[in-house]
N, C-alpha and C. Protein backbone atom coordinates (compact mmCIF):
# COMPACT_ATOMS: atom_id res chain seq x y z
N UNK A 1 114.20 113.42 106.97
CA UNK A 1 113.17 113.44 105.94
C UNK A 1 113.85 113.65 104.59
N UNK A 2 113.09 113.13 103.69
CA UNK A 2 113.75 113.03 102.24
C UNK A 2 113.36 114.69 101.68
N UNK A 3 114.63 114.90 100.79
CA UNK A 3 114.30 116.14 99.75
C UNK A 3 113.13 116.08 98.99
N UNK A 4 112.83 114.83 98.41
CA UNK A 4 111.21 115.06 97.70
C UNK A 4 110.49 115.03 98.44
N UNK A 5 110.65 114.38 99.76
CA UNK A 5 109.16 114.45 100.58
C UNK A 5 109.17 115.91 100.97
N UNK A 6 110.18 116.55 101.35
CA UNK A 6 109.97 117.59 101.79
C UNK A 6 109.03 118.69 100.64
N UNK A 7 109.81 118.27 99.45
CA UNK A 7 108.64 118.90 98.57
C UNK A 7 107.16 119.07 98.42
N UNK A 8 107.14 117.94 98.61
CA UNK A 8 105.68 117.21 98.20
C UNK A 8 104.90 118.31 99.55
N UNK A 9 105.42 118.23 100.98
CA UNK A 9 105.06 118.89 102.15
C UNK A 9 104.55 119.99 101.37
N UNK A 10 105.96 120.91 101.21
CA UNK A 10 105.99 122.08 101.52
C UNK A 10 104.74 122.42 99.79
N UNK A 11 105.12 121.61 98.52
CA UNK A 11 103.75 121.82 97.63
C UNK A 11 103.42 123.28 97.12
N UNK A 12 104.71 123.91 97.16
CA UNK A 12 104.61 125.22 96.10
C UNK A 12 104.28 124.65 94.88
N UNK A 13 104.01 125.22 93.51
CA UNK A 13 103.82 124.93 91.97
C UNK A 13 105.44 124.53 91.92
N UNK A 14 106.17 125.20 91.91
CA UNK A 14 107.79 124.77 91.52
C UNK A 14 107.93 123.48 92.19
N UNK A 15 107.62 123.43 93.05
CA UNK A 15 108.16 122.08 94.07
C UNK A 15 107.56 120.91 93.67
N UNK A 16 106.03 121.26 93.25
CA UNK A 16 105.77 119.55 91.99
C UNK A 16 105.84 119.99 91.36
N UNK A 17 106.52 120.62 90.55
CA UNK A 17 107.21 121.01 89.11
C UNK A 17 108.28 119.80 89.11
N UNK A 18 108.99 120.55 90.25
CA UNK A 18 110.50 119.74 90.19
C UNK A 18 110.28 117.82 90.57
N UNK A 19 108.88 117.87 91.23
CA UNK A 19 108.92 116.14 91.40
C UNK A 19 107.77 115.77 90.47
N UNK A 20 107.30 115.99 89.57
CA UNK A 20 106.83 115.77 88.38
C UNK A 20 108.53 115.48 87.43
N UNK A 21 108.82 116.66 87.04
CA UNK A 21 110.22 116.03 86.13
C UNK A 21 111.40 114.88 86.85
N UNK A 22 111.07 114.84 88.12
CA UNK A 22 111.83 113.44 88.32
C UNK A 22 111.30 112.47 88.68
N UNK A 23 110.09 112.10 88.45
CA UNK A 23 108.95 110.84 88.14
C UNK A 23 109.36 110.84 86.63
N UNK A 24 108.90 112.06 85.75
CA UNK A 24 109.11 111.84 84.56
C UNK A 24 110.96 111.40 84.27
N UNK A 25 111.63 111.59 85.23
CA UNK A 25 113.11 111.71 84.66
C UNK A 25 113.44 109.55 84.95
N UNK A 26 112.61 109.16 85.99
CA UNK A 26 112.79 108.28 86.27
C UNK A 26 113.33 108.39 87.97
N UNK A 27 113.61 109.49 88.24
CA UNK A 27 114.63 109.26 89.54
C UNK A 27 113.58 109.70 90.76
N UNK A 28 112.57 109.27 90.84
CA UNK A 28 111.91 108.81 91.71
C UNK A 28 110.73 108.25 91.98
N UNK A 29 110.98 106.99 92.80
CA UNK A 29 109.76 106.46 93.03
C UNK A 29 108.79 106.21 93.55
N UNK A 30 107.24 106.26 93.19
CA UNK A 30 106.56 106.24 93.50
C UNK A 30 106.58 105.69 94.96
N UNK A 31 106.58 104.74 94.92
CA UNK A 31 106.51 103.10 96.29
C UNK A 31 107.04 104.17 97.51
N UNK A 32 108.48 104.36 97.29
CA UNK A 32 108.75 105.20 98.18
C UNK A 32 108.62 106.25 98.59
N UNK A 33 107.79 107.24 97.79
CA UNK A 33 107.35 108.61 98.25
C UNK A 33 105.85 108.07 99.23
N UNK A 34 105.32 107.39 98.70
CA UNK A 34 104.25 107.36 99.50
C UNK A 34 104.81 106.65 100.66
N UNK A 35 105.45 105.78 100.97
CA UNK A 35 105.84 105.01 101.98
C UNK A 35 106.28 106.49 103.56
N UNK A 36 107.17 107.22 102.26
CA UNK A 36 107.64 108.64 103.14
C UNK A 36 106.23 109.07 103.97
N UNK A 37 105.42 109.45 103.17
CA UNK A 37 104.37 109.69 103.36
C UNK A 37 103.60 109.37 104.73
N UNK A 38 103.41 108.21 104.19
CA UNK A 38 102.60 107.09 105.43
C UNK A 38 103.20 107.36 106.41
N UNK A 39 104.47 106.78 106.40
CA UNK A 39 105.44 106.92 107.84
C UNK A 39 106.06 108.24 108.34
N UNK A 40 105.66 109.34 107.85
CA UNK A 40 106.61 110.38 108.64
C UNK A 40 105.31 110.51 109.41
N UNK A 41 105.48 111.24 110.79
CA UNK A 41 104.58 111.48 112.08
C UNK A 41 104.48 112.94 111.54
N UNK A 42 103.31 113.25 111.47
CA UNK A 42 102.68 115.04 110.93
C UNK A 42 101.03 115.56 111.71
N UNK A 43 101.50 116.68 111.72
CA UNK A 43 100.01 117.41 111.72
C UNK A 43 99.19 117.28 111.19
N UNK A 44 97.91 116.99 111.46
CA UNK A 44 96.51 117.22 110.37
C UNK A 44 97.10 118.06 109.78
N UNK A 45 97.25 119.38 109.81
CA UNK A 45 97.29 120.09 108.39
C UNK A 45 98.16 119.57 107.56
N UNK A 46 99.56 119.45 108.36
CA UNK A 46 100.90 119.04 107.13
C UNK A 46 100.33 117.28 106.69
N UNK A 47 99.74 116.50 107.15
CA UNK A 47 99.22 115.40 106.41
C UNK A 47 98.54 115.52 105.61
N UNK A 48 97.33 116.33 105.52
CA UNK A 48 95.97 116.68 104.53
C UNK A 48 96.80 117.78 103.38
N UNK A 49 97.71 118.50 103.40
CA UNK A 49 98.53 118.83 102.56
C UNK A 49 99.44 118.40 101.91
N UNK A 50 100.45 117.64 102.37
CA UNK A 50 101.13 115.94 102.08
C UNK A 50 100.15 115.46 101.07
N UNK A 51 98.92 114.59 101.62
CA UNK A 51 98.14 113.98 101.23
C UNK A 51 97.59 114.57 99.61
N UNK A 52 97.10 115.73 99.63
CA UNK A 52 96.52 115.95 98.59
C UNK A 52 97.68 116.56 97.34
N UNK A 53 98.59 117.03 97.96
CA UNK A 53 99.67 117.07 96.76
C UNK A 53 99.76 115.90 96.00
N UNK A 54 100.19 114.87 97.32
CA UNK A 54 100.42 113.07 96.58
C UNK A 54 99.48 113.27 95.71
N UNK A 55 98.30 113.36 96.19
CA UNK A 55 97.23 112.41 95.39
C UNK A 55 96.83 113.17 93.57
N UNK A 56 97.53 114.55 93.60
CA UNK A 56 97.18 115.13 92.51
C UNK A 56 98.63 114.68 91.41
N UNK A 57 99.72 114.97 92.18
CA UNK A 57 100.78 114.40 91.35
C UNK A 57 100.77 113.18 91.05
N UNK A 58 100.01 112.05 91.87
CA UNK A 58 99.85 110.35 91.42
C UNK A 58 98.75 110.59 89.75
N UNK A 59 97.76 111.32 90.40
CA UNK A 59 96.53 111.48 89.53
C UNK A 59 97.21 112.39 88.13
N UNK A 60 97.98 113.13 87.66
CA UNK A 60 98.36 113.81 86.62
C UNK A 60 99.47 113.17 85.91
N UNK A 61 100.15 112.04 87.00
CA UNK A 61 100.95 111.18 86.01
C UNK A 61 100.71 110.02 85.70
N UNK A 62 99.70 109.40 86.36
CA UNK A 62 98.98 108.35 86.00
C UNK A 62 99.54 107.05 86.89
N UNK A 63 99.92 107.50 88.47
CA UNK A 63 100.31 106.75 89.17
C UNK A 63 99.14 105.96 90.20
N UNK A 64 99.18 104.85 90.34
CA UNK A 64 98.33 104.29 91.40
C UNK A 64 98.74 103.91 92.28
């Protein structure tokens, strides 16, 4: 599993802190975080937590 996905999982404030400034830095992309996403095999909870991190960090940087 990737270091940002793992972020995005785990979804402390620091942890989309740190993948907010590397969307903003350029050094990561969208396409592929969600792809992480889709394809890693998870728990309802760790998906619906996954899931709604994505969807607030897509939604605050203006990603679709």
């Amino acid at each position: 599993m990737r270091l940002s996905f793992l972020k995005l999982l785990v979804g402390r404030p620091k942890d989309l802190d740190l993948l907010r400034a590397l969307f903003k830095m350029g050094l990561l992309d969208a396409i592929r975080l969600r792809r992480h996403y889709q394809e890693t095999p998870l728990g309802e909870c760790e998906a619906s937590r996954a899931g709604r991190n994505l969807t607030q960090l897509f939604r605050e940087l203006n990603i679709s």
